[in-house]
C-alpha atoms as a PDB file:
ATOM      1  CA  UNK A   1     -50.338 -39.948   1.444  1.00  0.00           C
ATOM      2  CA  UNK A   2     -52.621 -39.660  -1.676  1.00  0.00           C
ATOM      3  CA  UNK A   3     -52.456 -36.570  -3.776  1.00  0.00           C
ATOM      4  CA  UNK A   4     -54.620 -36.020  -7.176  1.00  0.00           C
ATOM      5  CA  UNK A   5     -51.924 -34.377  -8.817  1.00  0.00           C
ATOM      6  CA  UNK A   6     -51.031 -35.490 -11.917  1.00  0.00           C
ATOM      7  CA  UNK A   7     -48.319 -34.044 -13.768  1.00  0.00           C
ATOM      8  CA  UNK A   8     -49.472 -34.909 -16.895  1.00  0.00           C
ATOM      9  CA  UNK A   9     -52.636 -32.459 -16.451  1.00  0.00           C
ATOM     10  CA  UNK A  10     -50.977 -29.757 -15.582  1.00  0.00           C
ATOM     11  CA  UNK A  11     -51.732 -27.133 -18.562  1.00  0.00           C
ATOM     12  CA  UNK A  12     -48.735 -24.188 -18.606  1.00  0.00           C
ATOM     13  CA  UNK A  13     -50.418 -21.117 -19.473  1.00  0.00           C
ATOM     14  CA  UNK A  14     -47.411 -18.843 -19.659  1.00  0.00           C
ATOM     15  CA  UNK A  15     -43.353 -19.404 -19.335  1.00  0.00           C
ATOM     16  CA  UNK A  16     -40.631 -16.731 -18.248  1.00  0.00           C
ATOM     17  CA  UNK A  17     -36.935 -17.349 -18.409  1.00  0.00           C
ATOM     18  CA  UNK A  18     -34.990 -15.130 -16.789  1.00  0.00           C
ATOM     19  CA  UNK A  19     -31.024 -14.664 -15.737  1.00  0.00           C
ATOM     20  CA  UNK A  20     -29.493 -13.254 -12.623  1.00  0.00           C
ATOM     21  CA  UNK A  21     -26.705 -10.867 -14.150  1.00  0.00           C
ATOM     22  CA  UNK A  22     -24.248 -11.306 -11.555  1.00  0.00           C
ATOM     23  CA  UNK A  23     -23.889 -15.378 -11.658  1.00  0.00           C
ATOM     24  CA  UNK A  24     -25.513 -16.152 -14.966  1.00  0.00           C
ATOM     25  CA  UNK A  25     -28.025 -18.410 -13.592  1.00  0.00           C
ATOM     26  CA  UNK A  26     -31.083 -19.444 -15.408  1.00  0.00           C
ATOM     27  CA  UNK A  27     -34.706 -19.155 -13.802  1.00  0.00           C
ATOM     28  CA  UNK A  28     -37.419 -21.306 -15.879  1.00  0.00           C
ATOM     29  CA  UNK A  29     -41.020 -20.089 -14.276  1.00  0.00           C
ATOM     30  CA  UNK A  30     -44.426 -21.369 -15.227  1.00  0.00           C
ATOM     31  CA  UNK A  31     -47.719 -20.313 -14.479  1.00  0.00           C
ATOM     32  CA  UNK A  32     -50.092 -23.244 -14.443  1.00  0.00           C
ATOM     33  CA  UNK A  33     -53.854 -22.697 -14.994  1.00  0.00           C
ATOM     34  CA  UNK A  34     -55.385 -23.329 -11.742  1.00  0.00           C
ATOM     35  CA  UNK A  35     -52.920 -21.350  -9.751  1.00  0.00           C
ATOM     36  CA  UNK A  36     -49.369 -21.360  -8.784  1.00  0.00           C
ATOM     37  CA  UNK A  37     -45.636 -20.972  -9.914  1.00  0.00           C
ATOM     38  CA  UNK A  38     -43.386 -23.528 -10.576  1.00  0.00           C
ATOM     39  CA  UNK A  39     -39.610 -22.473 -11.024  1.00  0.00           C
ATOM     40  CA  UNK A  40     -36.876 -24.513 -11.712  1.00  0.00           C
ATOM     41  CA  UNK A  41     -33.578 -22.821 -11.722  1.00  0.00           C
ATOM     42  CA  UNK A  42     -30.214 -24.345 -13.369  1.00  0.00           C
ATOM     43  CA  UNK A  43     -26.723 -22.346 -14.767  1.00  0.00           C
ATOM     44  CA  UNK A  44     -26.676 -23.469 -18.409  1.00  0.00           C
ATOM     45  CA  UNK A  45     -23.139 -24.339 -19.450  1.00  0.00           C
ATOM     46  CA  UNK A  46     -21.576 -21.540 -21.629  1.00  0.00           C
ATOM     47  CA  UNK A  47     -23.415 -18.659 -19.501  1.00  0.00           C
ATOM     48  CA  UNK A  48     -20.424 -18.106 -16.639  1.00  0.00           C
ATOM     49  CA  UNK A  49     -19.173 -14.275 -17.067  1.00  0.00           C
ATOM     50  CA  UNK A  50     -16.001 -14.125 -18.613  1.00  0.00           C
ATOM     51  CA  UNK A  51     -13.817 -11.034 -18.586  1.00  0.00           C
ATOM     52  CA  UNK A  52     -10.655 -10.562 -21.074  1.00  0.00           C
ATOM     53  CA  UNK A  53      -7.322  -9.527 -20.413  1.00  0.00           C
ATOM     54  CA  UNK A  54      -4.120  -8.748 -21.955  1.00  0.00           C
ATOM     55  CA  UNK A  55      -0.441  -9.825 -20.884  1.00  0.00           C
ATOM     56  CA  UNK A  56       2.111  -7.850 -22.184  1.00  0.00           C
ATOM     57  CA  UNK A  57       5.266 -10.292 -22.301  1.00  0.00           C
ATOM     58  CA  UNK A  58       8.910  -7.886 -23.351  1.00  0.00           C
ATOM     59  CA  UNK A  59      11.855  -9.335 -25.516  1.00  0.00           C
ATOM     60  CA  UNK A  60      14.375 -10.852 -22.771  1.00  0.00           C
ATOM     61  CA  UNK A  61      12.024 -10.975 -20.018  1.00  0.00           C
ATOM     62  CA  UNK A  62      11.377 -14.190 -18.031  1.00  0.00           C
ATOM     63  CA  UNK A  63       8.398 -15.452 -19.784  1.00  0.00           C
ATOM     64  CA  UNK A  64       9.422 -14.642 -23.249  1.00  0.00           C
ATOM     65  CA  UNK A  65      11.223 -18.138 -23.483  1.00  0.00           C
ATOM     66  CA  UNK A  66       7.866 -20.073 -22.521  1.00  0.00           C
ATOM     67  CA  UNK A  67       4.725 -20.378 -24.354  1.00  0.00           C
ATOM     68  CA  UNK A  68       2.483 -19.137 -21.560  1.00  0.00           C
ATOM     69  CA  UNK A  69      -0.809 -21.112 -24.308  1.00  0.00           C
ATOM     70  CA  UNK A  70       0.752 -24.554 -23.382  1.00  0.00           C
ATOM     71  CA  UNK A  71       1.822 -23.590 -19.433  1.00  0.00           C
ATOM     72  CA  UNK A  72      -0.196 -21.164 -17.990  1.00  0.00           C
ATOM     73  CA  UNK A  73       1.130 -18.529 -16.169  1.00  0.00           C
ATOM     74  CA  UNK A  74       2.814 -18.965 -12.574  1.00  0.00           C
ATOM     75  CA  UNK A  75       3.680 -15.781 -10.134  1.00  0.00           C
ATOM     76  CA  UNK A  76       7.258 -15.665  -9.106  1.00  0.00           C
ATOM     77  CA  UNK A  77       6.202 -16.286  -5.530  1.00  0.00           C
ATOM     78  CA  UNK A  78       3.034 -17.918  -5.997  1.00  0.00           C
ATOM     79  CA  UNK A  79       2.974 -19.236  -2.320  1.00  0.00           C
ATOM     80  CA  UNK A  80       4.285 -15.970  -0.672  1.00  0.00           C
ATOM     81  CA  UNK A  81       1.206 -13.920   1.191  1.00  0.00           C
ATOM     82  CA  UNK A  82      -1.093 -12.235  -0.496  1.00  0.00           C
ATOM     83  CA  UNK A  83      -1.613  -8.895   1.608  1.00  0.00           C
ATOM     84  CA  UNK A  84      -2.249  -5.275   0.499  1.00  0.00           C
ATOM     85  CA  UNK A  85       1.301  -4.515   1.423  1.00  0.00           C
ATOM     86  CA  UNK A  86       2.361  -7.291  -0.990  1.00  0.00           C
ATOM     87  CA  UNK A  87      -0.245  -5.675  -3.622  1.00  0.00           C
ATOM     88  CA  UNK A  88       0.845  -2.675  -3.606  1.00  0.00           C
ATOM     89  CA  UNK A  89       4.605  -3.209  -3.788  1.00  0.00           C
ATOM     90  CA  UNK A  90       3.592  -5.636  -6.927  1.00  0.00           C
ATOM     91  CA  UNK A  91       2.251  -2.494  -8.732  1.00  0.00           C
ATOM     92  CA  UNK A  92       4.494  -0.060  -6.912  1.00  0.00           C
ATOM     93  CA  UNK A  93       8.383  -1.266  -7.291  1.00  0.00           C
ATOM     94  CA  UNK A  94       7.756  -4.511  -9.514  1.00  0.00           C
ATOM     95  CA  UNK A  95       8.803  -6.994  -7.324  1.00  0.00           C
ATOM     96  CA  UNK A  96      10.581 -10.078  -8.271  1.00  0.00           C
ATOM     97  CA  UNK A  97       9.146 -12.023  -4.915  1.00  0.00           C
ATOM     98  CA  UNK A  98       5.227 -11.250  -5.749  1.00  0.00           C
ATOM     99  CA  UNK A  99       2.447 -13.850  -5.674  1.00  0.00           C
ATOM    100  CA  UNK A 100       0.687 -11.997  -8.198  1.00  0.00           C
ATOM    101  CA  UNK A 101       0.623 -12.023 -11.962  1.00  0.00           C
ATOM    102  CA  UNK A 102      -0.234  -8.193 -13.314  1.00  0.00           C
ATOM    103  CA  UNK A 103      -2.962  -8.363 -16.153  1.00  0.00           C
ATOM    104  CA  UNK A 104      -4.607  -5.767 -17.503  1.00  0.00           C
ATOM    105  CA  UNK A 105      -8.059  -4.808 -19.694  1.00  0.00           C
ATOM    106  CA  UNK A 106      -6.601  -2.886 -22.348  1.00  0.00           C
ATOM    107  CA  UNK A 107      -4.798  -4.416 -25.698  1.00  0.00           C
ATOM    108  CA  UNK A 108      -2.656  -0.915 -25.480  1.00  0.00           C
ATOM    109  CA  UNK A 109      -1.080  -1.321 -22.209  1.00  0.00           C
ATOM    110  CA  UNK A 110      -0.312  -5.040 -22.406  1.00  0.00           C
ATOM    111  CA  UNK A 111       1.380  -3.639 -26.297  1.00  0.00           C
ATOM    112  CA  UNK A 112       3.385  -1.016 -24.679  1.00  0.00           C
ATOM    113  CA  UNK A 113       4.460  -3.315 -21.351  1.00  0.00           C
ATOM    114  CA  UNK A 114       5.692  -5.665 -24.335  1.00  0.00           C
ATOM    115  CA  UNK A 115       7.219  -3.497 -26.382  1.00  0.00           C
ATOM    116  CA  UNK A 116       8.903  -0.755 -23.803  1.00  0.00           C
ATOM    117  CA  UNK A 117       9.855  -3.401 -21.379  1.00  0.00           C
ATOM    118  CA  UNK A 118      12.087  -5.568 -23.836  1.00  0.00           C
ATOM    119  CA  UNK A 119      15.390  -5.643 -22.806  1.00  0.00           C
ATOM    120  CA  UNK A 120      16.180  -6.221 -26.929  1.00  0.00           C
ATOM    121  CA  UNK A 121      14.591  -4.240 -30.019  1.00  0.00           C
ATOM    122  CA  UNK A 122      11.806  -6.607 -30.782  1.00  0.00           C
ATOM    123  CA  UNK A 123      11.839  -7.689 -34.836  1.00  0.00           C
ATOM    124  CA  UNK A 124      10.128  -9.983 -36.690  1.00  0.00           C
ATOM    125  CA  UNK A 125      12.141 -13.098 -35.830  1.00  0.00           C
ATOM    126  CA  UNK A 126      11.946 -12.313 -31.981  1.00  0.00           C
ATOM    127  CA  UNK A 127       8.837 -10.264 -31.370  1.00  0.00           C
ATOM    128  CA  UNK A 128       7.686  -9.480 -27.856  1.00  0.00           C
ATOM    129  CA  UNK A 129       4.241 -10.909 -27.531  1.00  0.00           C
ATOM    130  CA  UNK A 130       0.836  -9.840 -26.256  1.00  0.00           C
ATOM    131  CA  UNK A 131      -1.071 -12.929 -24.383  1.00  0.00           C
ATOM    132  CA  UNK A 132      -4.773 -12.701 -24.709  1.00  0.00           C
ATOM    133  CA  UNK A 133      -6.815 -14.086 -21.606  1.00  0.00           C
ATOM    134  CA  UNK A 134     -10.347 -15.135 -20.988  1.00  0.00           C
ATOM    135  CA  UNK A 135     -11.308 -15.635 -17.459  1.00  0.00           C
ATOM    136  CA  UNK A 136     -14.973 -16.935 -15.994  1.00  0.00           C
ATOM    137  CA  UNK A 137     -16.391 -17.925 -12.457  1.00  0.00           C
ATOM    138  CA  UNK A 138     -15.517 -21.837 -13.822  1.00  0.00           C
ATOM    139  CA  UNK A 139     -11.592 -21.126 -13.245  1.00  0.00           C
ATOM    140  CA  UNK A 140     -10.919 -20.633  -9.540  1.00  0.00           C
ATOM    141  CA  UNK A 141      -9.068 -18.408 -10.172  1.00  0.00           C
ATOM    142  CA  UNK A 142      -8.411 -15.621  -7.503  1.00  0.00           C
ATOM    143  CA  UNK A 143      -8.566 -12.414  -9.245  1.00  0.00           C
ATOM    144  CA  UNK A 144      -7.651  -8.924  -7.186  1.00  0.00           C
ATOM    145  CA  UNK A 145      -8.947  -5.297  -8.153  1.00  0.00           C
ATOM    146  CA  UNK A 146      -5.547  -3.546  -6.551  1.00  0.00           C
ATOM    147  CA  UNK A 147      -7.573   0.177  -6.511  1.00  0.00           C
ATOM    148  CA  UNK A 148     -10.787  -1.485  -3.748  1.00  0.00           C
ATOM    149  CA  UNK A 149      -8.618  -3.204  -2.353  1.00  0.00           C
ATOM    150  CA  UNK A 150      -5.935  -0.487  -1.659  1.00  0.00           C
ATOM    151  CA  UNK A 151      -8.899   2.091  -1.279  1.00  0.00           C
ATOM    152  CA  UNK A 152     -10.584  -0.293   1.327  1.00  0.00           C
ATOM    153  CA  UNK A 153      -6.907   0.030   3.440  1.00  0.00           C
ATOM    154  CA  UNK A 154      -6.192   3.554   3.707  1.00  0.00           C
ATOM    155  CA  UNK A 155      -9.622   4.942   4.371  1.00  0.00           C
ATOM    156  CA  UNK A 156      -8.923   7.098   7.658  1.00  0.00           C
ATOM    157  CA  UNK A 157      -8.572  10.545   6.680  1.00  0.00           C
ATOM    158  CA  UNK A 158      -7.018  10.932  10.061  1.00  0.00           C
ATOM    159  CA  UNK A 159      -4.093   8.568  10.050  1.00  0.00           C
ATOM    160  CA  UNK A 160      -0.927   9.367   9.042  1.00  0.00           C
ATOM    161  CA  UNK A 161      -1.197  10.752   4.710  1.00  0.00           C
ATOM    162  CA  UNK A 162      -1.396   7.814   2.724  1.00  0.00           C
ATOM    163  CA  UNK A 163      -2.053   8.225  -0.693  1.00  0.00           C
ATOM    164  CA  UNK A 164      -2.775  12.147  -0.190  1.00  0.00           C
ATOM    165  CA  UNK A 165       0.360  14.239  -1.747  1.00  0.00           C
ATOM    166  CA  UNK A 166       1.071  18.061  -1.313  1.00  0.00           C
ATOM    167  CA  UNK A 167       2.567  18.968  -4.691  1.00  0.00           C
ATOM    168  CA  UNK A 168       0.406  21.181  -7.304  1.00  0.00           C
ATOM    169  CA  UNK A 169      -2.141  19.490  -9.426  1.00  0.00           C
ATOM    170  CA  UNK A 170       0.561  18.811 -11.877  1.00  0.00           C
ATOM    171  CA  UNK A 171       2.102  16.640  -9.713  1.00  0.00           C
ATOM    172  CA  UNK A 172       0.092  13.452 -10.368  1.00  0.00           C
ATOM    173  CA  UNK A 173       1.103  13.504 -14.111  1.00  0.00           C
ATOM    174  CA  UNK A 174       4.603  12.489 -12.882  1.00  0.00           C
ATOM    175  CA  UNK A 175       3.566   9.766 -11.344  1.00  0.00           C
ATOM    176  CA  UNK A 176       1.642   8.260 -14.425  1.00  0.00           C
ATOM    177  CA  UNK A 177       4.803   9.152 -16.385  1.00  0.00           C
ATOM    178  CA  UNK A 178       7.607   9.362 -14.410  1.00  0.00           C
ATOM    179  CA  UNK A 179      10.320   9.355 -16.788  1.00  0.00           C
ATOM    180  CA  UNK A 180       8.824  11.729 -19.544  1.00  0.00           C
ATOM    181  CA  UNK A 181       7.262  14.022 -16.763  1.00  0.00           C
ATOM    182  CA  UNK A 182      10.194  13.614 -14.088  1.00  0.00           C
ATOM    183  CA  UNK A 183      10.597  17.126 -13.401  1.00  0.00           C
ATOM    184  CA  UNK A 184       6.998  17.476 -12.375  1.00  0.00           C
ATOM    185  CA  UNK A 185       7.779  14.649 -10.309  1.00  0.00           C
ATOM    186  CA  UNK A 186      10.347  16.220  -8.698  1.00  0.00           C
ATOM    187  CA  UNK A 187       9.590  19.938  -8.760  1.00  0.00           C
ATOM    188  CA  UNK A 188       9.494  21.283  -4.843  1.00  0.00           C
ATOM    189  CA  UNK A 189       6.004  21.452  -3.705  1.00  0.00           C
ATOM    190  CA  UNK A 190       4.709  25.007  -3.366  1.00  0.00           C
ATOM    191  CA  UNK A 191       5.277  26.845   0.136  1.00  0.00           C
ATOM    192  CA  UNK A 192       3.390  29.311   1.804  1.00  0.00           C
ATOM    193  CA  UNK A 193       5.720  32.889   1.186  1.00  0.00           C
ATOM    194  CA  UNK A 194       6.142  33.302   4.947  1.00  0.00           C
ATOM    195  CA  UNK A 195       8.116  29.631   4.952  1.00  0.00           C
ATOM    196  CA  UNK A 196      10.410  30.777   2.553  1.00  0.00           C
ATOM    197  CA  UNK A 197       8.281  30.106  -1.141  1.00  0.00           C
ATOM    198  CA  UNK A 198       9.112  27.206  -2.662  1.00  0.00           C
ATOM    199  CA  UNK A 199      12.780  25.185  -0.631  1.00  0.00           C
ATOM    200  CA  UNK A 200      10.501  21.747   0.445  1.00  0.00           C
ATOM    201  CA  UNK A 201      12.252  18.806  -1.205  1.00  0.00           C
ATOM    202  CA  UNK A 202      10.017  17.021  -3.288  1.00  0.00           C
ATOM    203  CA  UNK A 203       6.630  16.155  -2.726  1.00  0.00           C
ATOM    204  CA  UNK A 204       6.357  12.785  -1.148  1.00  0.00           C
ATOM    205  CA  UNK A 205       5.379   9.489  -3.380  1.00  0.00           C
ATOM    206  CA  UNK A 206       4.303   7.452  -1.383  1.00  0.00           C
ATOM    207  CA  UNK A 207       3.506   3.569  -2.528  1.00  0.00           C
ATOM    208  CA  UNK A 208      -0.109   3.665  -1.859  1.00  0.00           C
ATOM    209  CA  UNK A 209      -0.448   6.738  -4.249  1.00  0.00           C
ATOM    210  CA  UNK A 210       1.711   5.443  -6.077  1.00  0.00           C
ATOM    211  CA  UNK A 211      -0.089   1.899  -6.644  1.00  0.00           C
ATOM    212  CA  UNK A 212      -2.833   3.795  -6.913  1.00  0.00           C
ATOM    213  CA  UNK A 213      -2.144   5.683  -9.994  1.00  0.00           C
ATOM    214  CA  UNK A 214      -0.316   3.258 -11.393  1.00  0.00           C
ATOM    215  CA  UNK A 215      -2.947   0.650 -11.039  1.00  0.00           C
ATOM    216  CA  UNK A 216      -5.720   3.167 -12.233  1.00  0.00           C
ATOM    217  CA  UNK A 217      -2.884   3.832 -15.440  1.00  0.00           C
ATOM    218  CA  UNK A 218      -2.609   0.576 -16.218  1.00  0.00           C
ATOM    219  CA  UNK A 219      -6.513  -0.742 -16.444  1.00  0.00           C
ATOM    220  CA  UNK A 220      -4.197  -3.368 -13.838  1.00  0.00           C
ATOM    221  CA  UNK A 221      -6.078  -6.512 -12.259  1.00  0.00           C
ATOM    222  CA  UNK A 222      -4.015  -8.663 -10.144  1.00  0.00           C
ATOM    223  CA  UNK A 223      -3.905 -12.331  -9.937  1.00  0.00           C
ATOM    224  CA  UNK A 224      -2.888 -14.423  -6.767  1.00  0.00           C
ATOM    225  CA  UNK A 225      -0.795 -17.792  -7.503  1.00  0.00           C
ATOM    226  CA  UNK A 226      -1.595 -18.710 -11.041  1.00  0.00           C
ATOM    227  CA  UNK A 227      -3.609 -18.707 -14.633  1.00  0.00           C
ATOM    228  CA  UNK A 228      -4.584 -21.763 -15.849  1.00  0.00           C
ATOM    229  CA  UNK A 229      -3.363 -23.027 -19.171  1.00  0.00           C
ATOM    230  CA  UNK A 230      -7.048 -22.763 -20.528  1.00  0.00           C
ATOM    231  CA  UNK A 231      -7.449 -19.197 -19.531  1.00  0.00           C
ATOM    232  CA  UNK A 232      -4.513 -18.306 -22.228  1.00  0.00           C
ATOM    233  CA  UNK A 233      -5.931 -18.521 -25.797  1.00  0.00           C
ATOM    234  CA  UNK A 234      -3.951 -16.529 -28.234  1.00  0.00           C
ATOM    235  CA  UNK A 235      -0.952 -14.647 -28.712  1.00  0.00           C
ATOM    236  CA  UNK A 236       0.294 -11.436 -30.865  1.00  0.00           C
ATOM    237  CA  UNK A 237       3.758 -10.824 -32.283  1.00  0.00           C
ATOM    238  CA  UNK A 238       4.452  -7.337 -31.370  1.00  0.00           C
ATOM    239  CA  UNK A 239       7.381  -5.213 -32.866  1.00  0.00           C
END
């Protein structure tokens, strides 16, 4: 088939690059002079999303031994199942059978994790350590965000109570602290007067509120299996 285009005589009049915000892919459009759009799309290499997190890592713990910058980081269970249940006990009751590795956005939590969770008075010789973690779409890694995910589960207001609890409005600050609030924790949840006032045992934590708020505490974002040595690119003595 004969065609009289010739790409040489094609005259751009005007160019637009754009990117798509969620994948970082490049659009290069050009308007010729006699009509038309040409577009060529490509994802330029060093324009993948990439999200930081923080690992806090305590004195005596079972990663403090290992530099996570020349291993990576492997869950305890990295080929047990993945499920919501599995999720929330992860957050919930810290597990020592999880598939998941607990990271978080915030420098402060990952500090305090490192610091609070040593089983040994971090110094100067033996600090605790705060592992500093870039993560893009190039990685493969499978991230979780615990709080959709547990949301996403218990969304039938009519099913047994979930993640609802019937103590004051107190109560909640218990469960975010549960060891310098404990007797809000465990205060009996107000009655009406005609059943007596106040002789309910303690309001009910259940793990989905509890995996909740402690997800929501910690800024927490779950991953399944493993982080790649090359996620892992610096680390802070902390004591």
């Amino acid at each position: 088939m004969k065609t009289n285009f010739h790409p040489r005589r094609r005259i751009m009049r005007d160019i637009c690059l754009t990117e798509d915000p969620t994948s970082g892919q490049l659009t290069l459009s050009a308007w010729h002079v006699s009509g038309g759009t040409v577009a060529l799309a490509c994802k330029v290499p060093g324009t993948e999303k990439m999200a930081r997190f923080y690992k806090g890592v305590g004195v005596g713990t079972h990663l403090h031994g290992t530099d996570l910058r020349t291993t990576g980081i492997v869950a305890r269970n990295p080929g047990a199942t993945s499920s919501v249940s599995a999720l929330m006990a992860h957050i919930a009751h810290g597990t020592t059978t999880s598939p998941f590795i607990s990271l978080t956005r915030s420098y402060g939590v990952a500090r305090d994790y490192a610091v609070n969770a040593s089983r040994a008075m971090p110094t100067a010789s033996i600090p605790a350590y705060v592992y500093e973690i870039d993560i893009d779409d190039t990685h493969n890694v499978s991230a979780r965000d615990p709080i959709c995910e547990i949301a996403r589960s218990v969304n039938n207001l009519f099913a047994n109570i979930s993640y609802q609890h019937n103590g004051d409005q107190s109560y909640l600050l218990g469960v975010v602290d549960p060891i310098g609030n404990r007797a809000r924790l465990q205060a009996p949840p107000p009655q009406p007067k005609t059943m007596g006032g106040s002789s309910a045992p303690s309001p009910r934590l259940t793990t989905e509120l509890e995996a909740l708020v402690r997800g929501l505490r910690d800024a927490e974002v779950l991953i399944a299996g493993m982080v790649p040595q090359a996620c892992v690119i610096h680390r802070y003595d902390e004591y």
